[in-house]
Protein backbone atom coordinates (compact mmCIF):
# COMPACT_ATOMS: atom_id res chain seq x y z
CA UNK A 1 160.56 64.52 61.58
CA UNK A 2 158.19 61.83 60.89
CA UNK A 3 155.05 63.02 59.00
CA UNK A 4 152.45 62.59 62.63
CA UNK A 5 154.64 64.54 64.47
CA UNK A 6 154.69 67.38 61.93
CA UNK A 7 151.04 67.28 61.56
CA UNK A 8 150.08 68.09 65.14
CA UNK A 9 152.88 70.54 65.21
CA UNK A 10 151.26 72.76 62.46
CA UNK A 11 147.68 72.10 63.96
CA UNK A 12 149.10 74.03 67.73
CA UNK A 13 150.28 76.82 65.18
CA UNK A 14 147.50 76.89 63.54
CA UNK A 15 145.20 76.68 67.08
CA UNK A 16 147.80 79.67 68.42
CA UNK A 17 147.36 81.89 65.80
CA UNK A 18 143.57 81.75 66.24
CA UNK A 19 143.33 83.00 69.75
CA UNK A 20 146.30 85.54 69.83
CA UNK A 21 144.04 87.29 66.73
CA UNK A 22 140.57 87.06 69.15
CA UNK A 23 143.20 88.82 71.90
CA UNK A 24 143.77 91.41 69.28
CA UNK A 25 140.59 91.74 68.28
CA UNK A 26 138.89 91.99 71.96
CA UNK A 27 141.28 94.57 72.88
CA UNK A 28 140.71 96.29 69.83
CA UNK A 29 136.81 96.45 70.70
CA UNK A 30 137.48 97.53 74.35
CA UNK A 31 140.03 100.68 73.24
CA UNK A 32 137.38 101.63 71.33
CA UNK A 33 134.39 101.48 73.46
CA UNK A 34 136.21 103.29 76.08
CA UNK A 35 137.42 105.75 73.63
CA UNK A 36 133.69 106.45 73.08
CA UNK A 37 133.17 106.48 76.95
CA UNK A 38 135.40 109.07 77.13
CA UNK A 39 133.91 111.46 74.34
CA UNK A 40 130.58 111.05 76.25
CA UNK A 41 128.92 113.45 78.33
CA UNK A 42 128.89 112.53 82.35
CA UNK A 43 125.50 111.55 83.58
CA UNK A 44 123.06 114.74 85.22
CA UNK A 45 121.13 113.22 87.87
CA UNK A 46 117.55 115.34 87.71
CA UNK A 47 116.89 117.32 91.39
CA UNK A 48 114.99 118.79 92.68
CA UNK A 49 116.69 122.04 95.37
CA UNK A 50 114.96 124.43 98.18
CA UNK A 51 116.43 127.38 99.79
CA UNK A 52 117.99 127.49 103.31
CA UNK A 53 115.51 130.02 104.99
CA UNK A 54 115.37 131.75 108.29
CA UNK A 55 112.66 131.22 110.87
CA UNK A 56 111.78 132.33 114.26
CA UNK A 57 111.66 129.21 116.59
CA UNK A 58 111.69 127.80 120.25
CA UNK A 59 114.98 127.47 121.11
CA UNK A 60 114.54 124.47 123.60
CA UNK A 61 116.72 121.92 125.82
CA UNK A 62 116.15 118.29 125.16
CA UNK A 63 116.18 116.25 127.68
CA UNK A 64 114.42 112.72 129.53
CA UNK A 65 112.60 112.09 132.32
CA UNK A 66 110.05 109.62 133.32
CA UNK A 67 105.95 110.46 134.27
CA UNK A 68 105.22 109.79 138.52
CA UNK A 69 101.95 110.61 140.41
CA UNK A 70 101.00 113.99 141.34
CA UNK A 71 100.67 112.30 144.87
CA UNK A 72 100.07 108.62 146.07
CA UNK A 73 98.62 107.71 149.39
CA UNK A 74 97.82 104.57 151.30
CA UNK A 75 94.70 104.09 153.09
CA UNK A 76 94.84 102.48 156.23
CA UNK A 77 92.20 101.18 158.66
CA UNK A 78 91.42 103.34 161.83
CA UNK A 79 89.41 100.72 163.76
CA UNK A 80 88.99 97.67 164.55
CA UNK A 81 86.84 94.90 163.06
CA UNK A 82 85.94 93.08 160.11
CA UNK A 83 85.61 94.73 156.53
CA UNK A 84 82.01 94.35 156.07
CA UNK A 85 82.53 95.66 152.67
CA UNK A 86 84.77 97.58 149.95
CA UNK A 87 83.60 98.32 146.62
CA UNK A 88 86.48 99.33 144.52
CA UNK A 89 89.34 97.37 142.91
CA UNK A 90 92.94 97.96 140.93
CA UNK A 91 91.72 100.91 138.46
CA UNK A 92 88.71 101.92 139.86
CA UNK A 93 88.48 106.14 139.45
CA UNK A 94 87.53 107.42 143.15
CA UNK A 95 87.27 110.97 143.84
CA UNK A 96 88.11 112.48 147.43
CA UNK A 97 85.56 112.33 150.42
CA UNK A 98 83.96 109.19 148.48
CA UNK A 99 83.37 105.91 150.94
CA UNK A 100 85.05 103.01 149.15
CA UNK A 101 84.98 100.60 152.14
CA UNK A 102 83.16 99.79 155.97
CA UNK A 103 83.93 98.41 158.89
CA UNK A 104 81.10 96.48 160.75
CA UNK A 105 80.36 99.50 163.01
CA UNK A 106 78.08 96.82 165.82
CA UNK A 107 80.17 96.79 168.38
CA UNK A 108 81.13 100.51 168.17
CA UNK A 109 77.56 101.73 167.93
CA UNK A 110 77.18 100.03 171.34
CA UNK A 111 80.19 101.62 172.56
CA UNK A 112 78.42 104.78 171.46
CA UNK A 113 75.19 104.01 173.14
CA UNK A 114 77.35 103.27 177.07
CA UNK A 115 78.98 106.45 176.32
CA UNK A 116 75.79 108.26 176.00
CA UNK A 117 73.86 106.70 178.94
CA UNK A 118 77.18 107.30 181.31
CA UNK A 119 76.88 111.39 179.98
CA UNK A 120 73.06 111.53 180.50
CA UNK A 121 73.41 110.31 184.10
CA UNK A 122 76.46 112.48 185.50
CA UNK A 123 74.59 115.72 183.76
CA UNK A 124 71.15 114.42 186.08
CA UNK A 125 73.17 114.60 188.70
CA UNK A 126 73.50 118.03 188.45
CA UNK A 127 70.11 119.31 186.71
CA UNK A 128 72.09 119.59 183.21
CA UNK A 129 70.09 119.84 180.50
CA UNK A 130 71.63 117.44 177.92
CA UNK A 131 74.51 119.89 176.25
CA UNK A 132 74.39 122.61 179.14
CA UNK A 133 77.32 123.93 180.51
CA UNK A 134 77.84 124.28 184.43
CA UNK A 135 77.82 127.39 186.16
CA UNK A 136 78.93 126.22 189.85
CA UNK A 137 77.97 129.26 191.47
CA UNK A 138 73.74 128.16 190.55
CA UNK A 139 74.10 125.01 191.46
CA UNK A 140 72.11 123.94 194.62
CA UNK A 141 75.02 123.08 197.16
CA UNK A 142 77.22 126.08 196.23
CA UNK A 143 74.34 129.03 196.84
CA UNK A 144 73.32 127.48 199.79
CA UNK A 145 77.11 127.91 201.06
CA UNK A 146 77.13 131.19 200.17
CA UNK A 147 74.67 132.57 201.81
CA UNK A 148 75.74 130.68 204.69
CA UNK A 149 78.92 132.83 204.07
CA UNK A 150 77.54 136.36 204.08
CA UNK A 151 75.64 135.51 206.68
CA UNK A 152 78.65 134.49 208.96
CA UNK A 153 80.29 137.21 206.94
CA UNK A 154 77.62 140.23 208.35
CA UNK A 155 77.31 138.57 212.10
CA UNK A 156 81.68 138.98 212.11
CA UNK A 157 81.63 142.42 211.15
CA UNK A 158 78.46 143.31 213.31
CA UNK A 159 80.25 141.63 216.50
CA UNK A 160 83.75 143.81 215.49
CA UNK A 161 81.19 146.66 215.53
CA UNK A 162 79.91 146.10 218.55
CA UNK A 163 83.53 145.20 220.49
CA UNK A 164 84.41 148.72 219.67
CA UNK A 165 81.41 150.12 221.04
CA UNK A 166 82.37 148.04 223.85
CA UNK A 167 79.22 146.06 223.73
CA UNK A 168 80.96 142.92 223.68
CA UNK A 169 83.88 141.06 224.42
CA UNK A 170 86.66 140.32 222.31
CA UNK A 171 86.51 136.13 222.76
CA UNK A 172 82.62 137.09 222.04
CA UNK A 173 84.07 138.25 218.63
CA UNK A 174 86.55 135.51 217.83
CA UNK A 175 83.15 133.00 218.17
CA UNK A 176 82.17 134.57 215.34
CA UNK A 177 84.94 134.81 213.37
CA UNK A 178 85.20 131.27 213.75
CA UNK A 179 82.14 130.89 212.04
CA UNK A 180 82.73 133.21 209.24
CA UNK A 181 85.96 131.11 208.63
CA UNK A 182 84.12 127.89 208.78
CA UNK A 183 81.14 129.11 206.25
CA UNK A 184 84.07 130.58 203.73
CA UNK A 185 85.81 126.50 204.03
CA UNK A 186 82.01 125.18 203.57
CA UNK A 187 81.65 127.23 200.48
CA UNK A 188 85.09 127.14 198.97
CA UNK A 189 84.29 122.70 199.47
CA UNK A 190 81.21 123.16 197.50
CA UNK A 191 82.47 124.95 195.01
CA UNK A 192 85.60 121.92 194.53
CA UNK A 193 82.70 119.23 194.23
CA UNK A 194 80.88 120.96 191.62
CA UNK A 195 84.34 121.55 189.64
CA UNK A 196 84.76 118.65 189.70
CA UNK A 197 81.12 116.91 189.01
CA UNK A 198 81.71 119.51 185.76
CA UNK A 199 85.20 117.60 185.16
CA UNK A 200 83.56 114.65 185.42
CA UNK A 201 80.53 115.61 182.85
CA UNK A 202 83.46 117.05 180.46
CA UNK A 203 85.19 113.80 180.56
CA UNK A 204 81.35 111.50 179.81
CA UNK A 205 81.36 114.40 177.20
CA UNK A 206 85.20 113.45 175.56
CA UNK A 207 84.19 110.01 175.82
CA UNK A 208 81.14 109.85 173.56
CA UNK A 209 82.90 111.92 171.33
CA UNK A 210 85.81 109.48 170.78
CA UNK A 211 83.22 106.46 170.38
CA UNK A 212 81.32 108.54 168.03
CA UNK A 213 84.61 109.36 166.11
CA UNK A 214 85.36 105.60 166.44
CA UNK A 215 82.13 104.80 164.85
CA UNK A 216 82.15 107.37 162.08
CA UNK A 217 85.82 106.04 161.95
CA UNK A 218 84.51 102.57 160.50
CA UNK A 219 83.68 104.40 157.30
CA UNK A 220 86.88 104.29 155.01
CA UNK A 221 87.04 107.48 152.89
CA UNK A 222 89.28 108.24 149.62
CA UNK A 223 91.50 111.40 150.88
CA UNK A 224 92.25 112.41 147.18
CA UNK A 225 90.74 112.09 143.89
CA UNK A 226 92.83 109.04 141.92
CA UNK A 227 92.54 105.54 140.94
CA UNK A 228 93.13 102.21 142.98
CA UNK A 229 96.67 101.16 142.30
CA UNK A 230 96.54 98.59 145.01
CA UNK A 231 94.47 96.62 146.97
CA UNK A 232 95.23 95.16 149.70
CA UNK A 233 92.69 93.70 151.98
CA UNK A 234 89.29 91.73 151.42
CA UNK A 235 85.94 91.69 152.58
CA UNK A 236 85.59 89.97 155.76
CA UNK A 237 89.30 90.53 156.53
CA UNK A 238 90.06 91.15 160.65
CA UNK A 239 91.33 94.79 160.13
CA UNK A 240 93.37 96.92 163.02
CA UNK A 241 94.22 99.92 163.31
CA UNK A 242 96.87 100.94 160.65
CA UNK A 243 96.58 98.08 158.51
CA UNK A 244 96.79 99.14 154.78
CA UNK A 245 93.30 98.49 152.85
CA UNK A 246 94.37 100.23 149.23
CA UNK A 247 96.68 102.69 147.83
CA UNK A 248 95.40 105.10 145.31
CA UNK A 249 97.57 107.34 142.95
CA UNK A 250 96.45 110.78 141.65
CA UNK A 251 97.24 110.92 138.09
CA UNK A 252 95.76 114.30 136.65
CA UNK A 253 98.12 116.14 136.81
CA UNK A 254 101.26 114.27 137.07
CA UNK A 255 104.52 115.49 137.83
CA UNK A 256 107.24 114.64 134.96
CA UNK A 257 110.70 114.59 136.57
CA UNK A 258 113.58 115.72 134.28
CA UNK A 259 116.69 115.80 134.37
CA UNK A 260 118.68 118.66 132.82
CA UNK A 261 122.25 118.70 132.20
CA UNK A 262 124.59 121.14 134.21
CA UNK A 263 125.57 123.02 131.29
CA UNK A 264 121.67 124.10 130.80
CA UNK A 265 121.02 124.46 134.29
CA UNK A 266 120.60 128.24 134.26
CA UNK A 267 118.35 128.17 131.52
CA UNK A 268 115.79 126.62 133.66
CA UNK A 269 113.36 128.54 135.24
CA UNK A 270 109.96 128.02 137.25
CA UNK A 271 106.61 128.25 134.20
CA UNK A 272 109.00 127.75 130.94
CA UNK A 273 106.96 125.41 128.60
CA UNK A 274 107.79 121.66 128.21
CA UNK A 275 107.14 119.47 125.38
CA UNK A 276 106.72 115.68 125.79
CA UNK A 277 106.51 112.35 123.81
CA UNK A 278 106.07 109.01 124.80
CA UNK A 279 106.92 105.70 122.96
CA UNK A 280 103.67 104.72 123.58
CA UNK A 281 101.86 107.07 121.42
CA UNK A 282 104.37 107.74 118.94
CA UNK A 283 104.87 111.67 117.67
CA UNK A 284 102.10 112.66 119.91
CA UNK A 285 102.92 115.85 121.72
CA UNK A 286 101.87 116.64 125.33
CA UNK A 287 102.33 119.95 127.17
CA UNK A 288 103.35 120.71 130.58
CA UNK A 289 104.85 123.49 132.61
CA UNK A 290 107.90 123.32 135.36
CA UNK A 291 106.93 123.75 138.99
CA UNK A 292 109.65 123.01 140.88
CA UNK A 293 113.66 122.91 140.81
CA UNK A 294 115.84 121.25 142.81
CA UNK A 295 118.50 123.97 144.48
CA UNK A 296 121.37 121.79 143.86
CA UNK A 297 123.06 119.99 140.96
CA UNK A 298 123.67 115.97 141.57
CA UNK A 299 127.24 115.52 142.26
CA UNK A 300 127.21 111.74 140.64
CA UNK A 301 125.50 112.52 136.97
CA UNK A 302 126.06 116.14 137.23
CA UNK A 303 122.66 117.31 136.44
CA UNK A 304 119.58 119.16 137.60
CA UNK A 305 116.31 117.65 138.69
CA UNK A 306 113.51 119.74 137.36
CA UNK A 307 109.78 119.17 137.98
CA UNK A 308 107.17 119.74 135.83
CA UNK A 309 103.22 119.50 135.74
CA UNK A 310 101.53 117.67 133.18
CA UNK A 311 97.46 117.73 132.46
CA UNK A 312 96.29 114.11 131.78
CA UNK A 313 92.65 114.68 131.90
CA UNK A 314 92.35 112.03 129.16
CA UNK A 315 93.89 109.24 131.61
CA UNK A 316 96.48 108.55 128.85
CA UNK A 317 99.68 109.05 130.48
CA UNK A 318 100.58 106.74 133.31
CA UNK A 319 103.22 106.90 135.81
CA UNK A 320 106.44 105.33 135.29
CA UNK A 321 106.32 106.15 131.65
CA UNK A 322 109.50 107.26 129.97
CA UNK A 323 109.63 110.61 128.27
CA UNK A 324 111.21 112.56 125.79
CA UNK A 325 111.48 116.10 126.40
CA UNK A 326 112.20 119.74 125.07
CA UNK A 327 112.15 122.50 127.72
CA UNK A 328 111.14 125.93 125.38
CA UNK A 329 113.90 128.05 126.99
CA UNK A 330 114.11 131.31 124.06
CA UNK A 331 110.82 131.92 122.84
CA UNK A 332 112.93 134.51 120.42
CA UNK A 333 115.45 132.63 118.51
CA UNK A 334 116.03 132.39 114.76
CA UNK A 335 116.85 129.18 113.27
CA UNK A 336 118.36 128.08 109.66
CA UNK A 337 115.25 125.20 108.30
CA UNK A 338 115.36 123.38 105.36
CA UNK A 339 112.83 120.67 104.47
CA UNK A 340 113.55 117.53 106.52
CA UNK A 341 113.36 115.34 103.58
CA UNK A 342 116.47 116.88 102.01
CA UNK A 343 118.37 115.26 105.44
CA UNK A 344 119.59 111.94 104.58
CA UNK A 345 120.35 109.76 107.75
CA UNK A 346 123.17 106.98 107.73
CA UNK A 347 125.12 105.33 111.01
CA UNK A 348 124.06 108.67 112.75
CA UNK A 349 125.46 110.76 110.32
CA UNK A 350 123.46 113.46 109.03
CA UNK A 351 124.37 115.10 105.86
CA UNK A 352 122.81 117.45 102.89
CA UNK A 353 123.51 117.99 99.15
CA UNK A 354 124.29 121.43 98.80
CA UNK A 355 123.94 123.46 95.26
CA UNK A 356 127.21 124.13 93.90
CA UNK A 357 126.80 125.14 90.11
CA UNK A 358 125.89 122.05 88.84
CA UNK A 359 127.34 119.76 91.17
CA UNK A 360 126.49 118.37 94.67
CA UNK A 361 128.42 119.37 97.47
CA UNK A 362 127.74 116.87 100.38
CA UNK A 363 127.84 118.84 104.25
CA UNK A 364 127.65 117.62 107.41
CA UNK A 365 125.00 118.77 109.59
CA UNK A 366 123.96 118.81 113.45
CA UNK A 367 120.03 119.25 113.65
CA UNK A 368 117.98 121.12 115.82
CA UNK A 369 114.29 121.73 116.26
CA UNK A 370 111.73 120.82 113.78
CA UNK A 371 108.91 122.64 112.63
CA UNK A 372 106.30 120.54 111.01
CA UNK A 373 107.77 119.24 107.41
CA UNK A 374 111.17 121.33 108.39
CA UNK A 375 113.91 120.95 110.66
CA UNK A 376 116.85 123.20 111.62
CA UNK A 377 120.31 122.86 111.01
CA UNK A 378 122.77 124.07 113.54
CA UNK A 379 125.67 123.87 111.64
CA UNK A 380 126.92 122.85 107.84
CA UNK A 381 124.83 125.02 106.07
CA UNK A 382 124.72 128.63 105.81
CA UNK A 383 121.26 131.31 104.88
CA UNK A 384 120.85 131.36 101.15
CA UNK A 385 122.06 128.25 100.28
CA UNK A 386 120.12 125.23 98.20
CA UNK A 387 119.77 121.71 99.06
CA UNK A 388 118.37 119.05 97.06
CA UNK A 389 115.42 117.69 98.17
CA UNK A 390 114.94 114.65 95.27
CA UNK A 391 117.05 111.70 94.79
CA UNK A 392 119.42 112.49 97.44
CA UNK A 393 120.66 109.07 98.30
CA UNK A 394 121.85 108.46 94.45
CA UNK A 395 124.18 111.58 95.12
CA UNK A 396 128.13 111.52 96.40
CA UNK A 397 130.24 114.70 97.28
CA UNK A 398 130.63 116.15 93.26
CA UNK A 399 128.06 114.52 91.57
CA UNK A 400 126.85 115.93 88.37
CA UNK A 401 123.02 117.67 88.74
CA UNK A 402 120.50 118.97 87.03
CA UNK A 403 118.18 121.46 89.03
CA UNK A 404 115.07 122.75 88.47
C-alpha cells in the first residue's frame, strides 16, 4: 500500500471512531435523563372541586315555535268614492274605534238629504209628525168609514127588528143589508190604503237610514287595537266597495305556536307556564301561558300544536320571530346541579371531571335545566359527588390532581 492511500485510510478510522463515541455518549445522557424521569414524581394539576347537590326545579319540555299576531285584519272600503284622506302608514300604533281614513262623503250627504225630503213628504201626507208611527184606525179616511159602518151596521139590525115585528118586508131588509156590506168593503179599503201609505213611510224611513249608514260608512274605522302592517291604497285613490285600504296586526298579546313532540303530548295542559328566548335579544327571558291545544297529533311530524299567549306590552317581540321554548310541566321535581362552569363542551359532547382520590375521572353527561350559574345533569353523575370546577380543559380521564 502506497503511503497516500494509507494515510486517508487511518484518517476514516480515525473520523469513525469519533462519532461511534458521541453515539455512546448521547445515549449514555438520554438513559440517564430518563432514569431521572422515572424517579420523579408525576405532575398534580391544582383544582379547584364543588359538590353535586340536590335542588328543587321546573321540570320543563323544550321545544320551538315561532311568535304570530294575536289577530290580523284587513280593512276594506264600504263605499264608494275617492279617499279624501288617510293618516296612518306601515307601523303606525292605532287603537280600535279610531278613524284612520275618509271617503269624500259629497255625494252621499246629498243622497242623505233626497232621502230625507222623500220621508218628510209621504209622512205629510198623512199628518205624521216627523218620527210618528201610524195608527190607521185615527187616520181621517178610515174613521170616517167606520162610522159609515155602524151606521149601516145599526139601520141592518133595526130593519131585521122590524121584519120580525112584521113591520117590513123582507127585500125591505136585504136593501139594507146591502148597505151594511158595502160600508164594511168601504172601510176594510180604507184601512188597505193607510197600510199601505204606512208601508210606504216605513220604506222613506229604511231608505234614509241606509244613506245615512252609507254616509257614516265613508268614515274608515280601526276594528282592533294594532299597528299598520300594510298599506294599501292612497289618498285620492277611486275606492269601491271591498277594496282593501290597510291591514293591521294586533301584537300585544301574541300567540306563540309550539310544537311539542308526541312523546310529551300528555304533559301539556291548558295555563302551564312557558318560557321563551329569542335570537334577537339573546338570554332574555319572556313569559307566556298556553291557551289552546290542538285535539289531534300531526300525522306527518308527529307532534302537537300548542298555543300560547305572550304579553308584549313593550312592542319587542314581533311576529314571525323564531323561539326557543321550555313548557314548566312539574313545578315539583328535584334535580342533580353542579356549577355550569365545571361542564366542558367539545363536538357536542358534554363531559365533567369527577373526584376520584386524587385523580380525575372524566363522565359523560346529558344536561338539563339551568338555574342561574348552575345547570342540571340528567345523567353521569350521581348526589355527593365532586367535580372540578378549575382548569378543566388541561385534564384527561386519570389525571393526577390536587384539590382544595
Amino acid at each position: 500500500m502506497n503511503p497516500a492511500s494509507m494515510k486517508k485510510t487511518f484518517i476514516a478510522l480515525a473520523l469513525l471512531s469519533t462519532l461511534t463515541f458521541a453515539a455512546c455518549g448521547k445515549k449514555a445522557v438520554e438513559s440517564a435523563e430518563a432514569q431521572s424521569n422515572s424517579n420523579r414524581a408525576p405532575e398534580r394539576i391544582e383544582v379547584a372541586v364543588a359538590p353535586v347537590v340536590e335542588r328543587t326545579a321546573a321540570r320543563g319540555i323544550e321545544v320551538v315555535g315561532s311568535l304570530l299576531a294575536e289577530d290580523e285584519v284587513t280593512v276594506s272600503s264600504q263605499a264608494s268614492g275617492n279617499l279624501d284622506d288617510i293618516t296612518v302608514d306601515i307601523g303606525s300604533a292605532v287603537q280600535r274605534g279610531q278613524t284612520i281614513g275618509r271617503i269624500d262623503p259629497r255625494e252621499l250627504n246629498l243622497k242623505v238629504a233626497q232621502a230625507e225630503a222623500t220621508m218628510h213628504q209621504a209622512e205629510a201626507r198623512l199628518g205624521l209628525a216627523p218620527g210618528a208611527r201610524l195608527d190607521p184606525e185615527r187616520t181621517p179616511d178610515v174613521r170616517q168609514a167606520k162610522a159609515g159602518l155602524e151606521r149601516a151596521r145599526y139601520d141592518m139590525n133595526a130593519a131585521r127588528n122590524l121584519v120580525d115585528n112584521g113591520d117590513i118586508s123582507k127585500q125591505q131588509l136585504d136593501v139594507y143589508q146591502k148597505t151594511f156590506e158595502q160600508a164594511e168593503a168601504r172601510y176594510q179599503a180604507a184601512l188597505e190604503n193607510v197600510r199601505n201609505l204606512a208601508a210606504q213611510i216605513e220604506e222613506k224611513r229604511a231608505a234614509l237610514a241606509l244613506a245615512k249608514k252609507q254616509l257614516g260608512d265613508t268614515a274608515i274605522i280601526s276594528p282592533i287595537s294594532g299597528v299598520v302592517k300594510e298599506k294599501l291604497a292612497s289618498r285620492g285613490e277611486y275606492m269601491q266597495p271591498g277594496k282593501a285600504i290597510i291591514t293591521i296586526v294586533q301584537i300585544n298579546p301574541l300567540r306563540l305556536k309550539l310544537e311539542v313532540p308526541e312523546t310529551f303530548a300528555a304533559n301539556i295542559k291548558s295555563g302551564q307556564e312557558v318560557s321563551l328566548k329569542v335570537d334577537t335579544f339573546g338570554d332574555r327571558q319572556f313569559r307566556g301561558t298556553i291557551r289552546r291545544i290542538n285535539p289531534s297529533v300531526d300525522e306527518k311530524n308527529r307532534s302537537l300544536v300548542a298555543e300560547a299567549e305572550v304579553r308584549n306590552d313593550g312592542a319587542l317581540l314581533r311576529p314571525g320571530m323564531f323561539a326557543r321554548a321550555e313548557i314548566v310541566s312539574n313545578r315539583q321535581g328535584t334535580a342533580l346541579m353542579v356549577p355550569e362552569k365545571a361542564v366542558v363542551s367539545l363536538a357536542g359532547i358534554n363531559k365533567v371531571f369527577v373526584l376520584d382520590g386524587d385523580h380525575a375521572a372524566e363522565r359523560q353527561v346529558k344536561l338539563g335545566a339551568r338555574d342561574g350559574s348552575l345547570v342540571e345533569i340528567i345523567e353521569g353523575v350521581k348526589l355527593g359527588d365532586r367535580v372540578v370546577t378549575t382548569n378543566a380543559d388541561r385534564l384527561h380521564d386519570g389525571a393526577m390532581v390536587s384539590a382544595s
